[in-house]
C-alpha atoms as a PDB file:
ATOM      1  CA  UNK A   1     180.723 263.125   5.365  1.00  0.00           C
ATOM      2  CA  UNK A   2     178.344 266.184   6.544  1.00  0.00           C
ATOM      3  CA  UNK A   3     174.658 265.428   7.363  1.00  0.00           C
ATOM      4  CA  UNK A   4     172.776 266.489   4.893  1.00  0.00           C
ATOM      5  CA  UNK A   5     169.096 265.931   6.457  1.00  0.00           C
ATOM      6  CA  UNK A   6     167.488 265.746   9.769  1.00  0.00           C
ATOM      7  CA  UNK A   7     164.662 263.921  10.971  1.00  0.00           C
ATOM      8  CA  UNK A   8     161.661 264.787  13.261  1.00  0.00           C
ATOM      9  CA  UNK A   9     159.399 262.192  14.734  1.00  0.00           C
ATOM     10  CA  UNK A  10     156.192 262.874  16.386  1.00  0.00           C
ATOM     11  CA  UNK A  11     155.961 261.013  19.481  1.00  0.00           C
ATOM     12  CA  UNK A  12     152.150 261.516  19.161  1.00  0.00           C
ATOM     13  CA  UNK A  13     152.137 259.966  16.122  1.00  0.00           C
ATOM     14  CA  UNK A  14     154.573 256.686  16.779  1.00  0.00           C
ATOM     15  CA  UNK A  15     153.430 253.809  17.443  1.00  0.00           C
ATOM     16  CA  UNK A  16     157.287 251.522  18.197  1.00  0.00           C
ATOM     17  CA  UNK A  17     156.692 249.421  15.556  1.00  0.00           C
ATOM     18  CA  UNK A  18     160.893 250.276  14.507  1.00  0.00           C
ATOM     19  CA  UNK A  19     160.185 249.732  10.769  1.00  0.00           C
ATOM     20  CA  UNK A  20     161.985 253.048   9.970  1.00  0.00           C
ATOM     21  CA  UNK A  21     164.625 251.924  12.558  1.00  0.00           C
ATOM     22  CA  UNK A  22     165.415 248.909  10.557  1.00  0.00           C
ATOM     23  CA  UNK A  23     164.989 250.564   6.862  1.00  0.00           C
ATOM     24  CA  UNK A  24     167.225 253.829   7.967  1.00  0.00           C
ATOM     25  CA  UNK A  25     170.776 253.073   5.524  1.00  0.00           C
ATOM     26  CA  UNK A  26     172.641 255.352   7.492  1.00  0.00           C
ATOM     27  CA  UNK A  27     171.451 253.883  11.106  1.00  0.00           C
ATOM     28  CA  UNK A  28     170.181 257.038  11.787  1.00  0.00           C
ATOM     29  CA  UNK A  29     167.098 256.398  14.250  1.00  0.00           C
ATOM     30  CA  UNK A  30     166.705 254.432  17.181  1.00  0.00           C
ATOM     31  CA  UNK A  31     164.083 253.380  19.752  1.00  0.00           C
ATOM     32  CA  UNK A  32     163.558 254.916  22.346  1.00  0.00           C
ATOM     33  CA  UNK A  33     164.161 253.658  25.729  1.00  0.00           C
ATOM     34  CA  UNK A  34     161.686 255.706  27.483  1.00  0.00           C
ATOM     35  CA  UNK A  35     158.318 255.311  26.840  1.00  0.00           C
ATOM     36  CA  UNK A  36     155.818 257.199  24.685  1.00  0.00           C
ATOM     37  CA  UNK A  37     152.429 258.544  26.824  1.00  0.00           C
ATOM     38  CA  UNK A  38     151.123 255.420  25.138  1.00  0.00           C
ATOM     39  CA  UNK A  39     153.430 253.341  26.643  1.00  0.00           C
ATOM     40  CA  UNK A  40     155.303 252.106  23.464  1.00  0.00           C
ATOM     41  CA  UNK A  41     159.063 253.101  22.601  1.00  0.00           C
ATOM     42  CA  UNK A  42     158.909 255.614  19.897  1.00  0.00           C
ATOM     43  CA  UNK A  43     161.638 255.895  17.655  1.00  0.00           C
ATOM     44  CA  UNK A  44     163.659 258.945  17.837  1.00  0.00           C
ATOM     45  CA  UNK A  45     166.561 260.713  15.551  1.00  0.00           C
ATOM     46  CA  UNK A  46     170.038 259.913  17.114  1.00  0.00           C
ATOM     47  CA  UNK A  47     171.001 263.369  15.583  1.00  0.00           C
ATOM     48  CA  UNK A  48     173.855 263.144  12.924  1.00  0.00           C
ATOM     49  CA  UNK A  49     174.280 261.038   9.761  1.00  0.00           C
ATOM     50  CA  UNK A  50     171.003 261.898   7.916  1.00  0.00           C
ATOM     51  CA  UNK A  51     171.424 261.459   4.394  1.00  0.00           C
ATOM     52  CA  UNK A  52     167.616 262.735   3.943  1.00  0.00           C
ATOM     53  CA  UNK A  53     167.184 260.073   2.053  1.00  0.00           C
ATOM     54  CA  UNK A  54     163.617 259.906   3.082  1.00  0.00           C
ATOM     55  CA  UNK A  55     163.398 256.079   3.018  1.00  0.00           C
ATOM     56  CA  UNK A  56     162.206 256.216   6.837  1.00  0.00           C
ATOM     57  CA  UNK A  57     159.294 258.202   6.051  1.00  0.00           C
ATOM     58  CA  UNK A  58     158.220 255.969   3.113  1.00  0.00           C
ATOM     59  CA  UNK A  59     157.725 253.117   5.029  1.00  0.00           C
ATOM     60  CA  UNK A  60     155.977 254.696   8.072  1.00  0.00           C
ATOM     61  CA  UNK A  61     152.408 253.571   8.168  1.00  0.00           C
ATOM     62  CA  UNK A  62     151.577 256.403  10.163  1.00  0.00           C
ATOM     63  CA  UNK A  63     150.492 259.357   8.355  1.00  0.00           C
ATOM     64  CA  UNK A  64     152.813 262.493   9.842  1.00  0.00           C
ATOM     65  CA  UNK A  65     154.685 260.628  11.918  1.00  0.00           C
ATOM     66  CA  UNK A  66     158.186 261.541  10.727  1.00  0.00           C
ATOM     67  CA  UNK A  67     159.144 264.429   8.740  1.00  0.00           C
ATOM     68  CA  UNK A  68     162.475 264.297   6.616  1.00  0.00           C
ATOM     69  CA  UNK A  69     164.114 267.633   5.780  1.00  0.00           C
ATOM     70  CA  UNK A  70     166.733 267.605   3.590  1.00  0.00           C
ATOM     71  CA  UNK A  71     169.231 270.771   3.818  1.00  0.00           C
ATOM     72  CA  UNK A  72     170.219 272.497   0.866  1.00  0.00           C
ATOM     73  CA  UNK A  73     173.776 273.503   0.568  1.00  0.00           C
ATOM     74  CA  UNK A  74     174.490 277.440   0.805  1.00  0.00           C
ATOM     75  CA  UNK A  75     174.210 279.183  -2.009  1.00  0.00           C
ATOM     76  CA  UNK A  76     176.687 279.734  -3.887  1.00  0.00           C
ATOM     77  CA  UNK A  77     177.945 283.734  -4.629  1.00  0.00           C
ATOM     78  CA  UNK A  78     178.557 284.600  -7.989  1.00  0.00           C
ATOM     79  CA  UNK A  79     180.728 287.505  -9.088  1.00  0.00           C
ATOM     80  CA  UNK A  80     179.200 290.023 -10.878  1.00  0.00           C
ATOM     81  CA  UNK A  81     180.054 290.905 -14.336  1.00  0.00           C
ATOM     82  CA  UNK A  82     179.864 294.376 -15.420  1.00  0.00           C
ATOM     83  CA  UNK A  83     179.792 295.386 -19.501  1.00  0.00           C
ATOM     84  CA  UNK A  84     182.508 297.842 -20.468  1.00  0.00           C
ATOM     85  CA  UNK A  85     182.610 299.287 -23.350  1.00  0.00           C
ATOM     86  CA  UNK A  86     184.844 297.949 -26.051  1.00  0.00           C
ATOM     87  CA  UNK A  87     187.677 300.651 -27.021  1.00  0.00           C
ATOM     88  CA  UNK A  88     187.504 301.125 -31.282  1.00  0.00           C
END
């Protein structure tokens, strides 16, 4: 199964508490083991298997700390239909 999101995490932002670690259905994020200029383990996106379900960023209780995108499949091309005119 393709990804079909991807996740971005602020490290500025995270505070290690690993709630969207443990809420992630796809196992998606991780923590960190190095630590955050605050000296906690931030989580971090392991890089595939986003559904972008967005359940991660629900239960974040920091404001802008993770930012789900989900990707849109390519568009589609459609042929184009021309009008001819009908022979009598």
């Amino acid at each position: 199964m393709a990804a079909r999101g991807k996740v971005t995490i602020s490290v500025d932002e995270c505070k290690g508490c690993g709630l969207c670690v443990e809420s992630c259905p796809p196992k998606c994020l991780e923590l960190a083991e190095e630590l955050s200029p605050y000296g906690v383990h931030p989580a971090r996106y392991t890089g595939s298997e986003c559904t972008g379900c967005g359940i991660c960023f629900y239960c974040c209780p920091e404001p802008g700390a993770i930012t789900v995108y989900r990707l849109a499949p390519p568009a589609k091309k459609t042929s184009t239909l021309v009008a001819e005119p009908v022979a009598p």
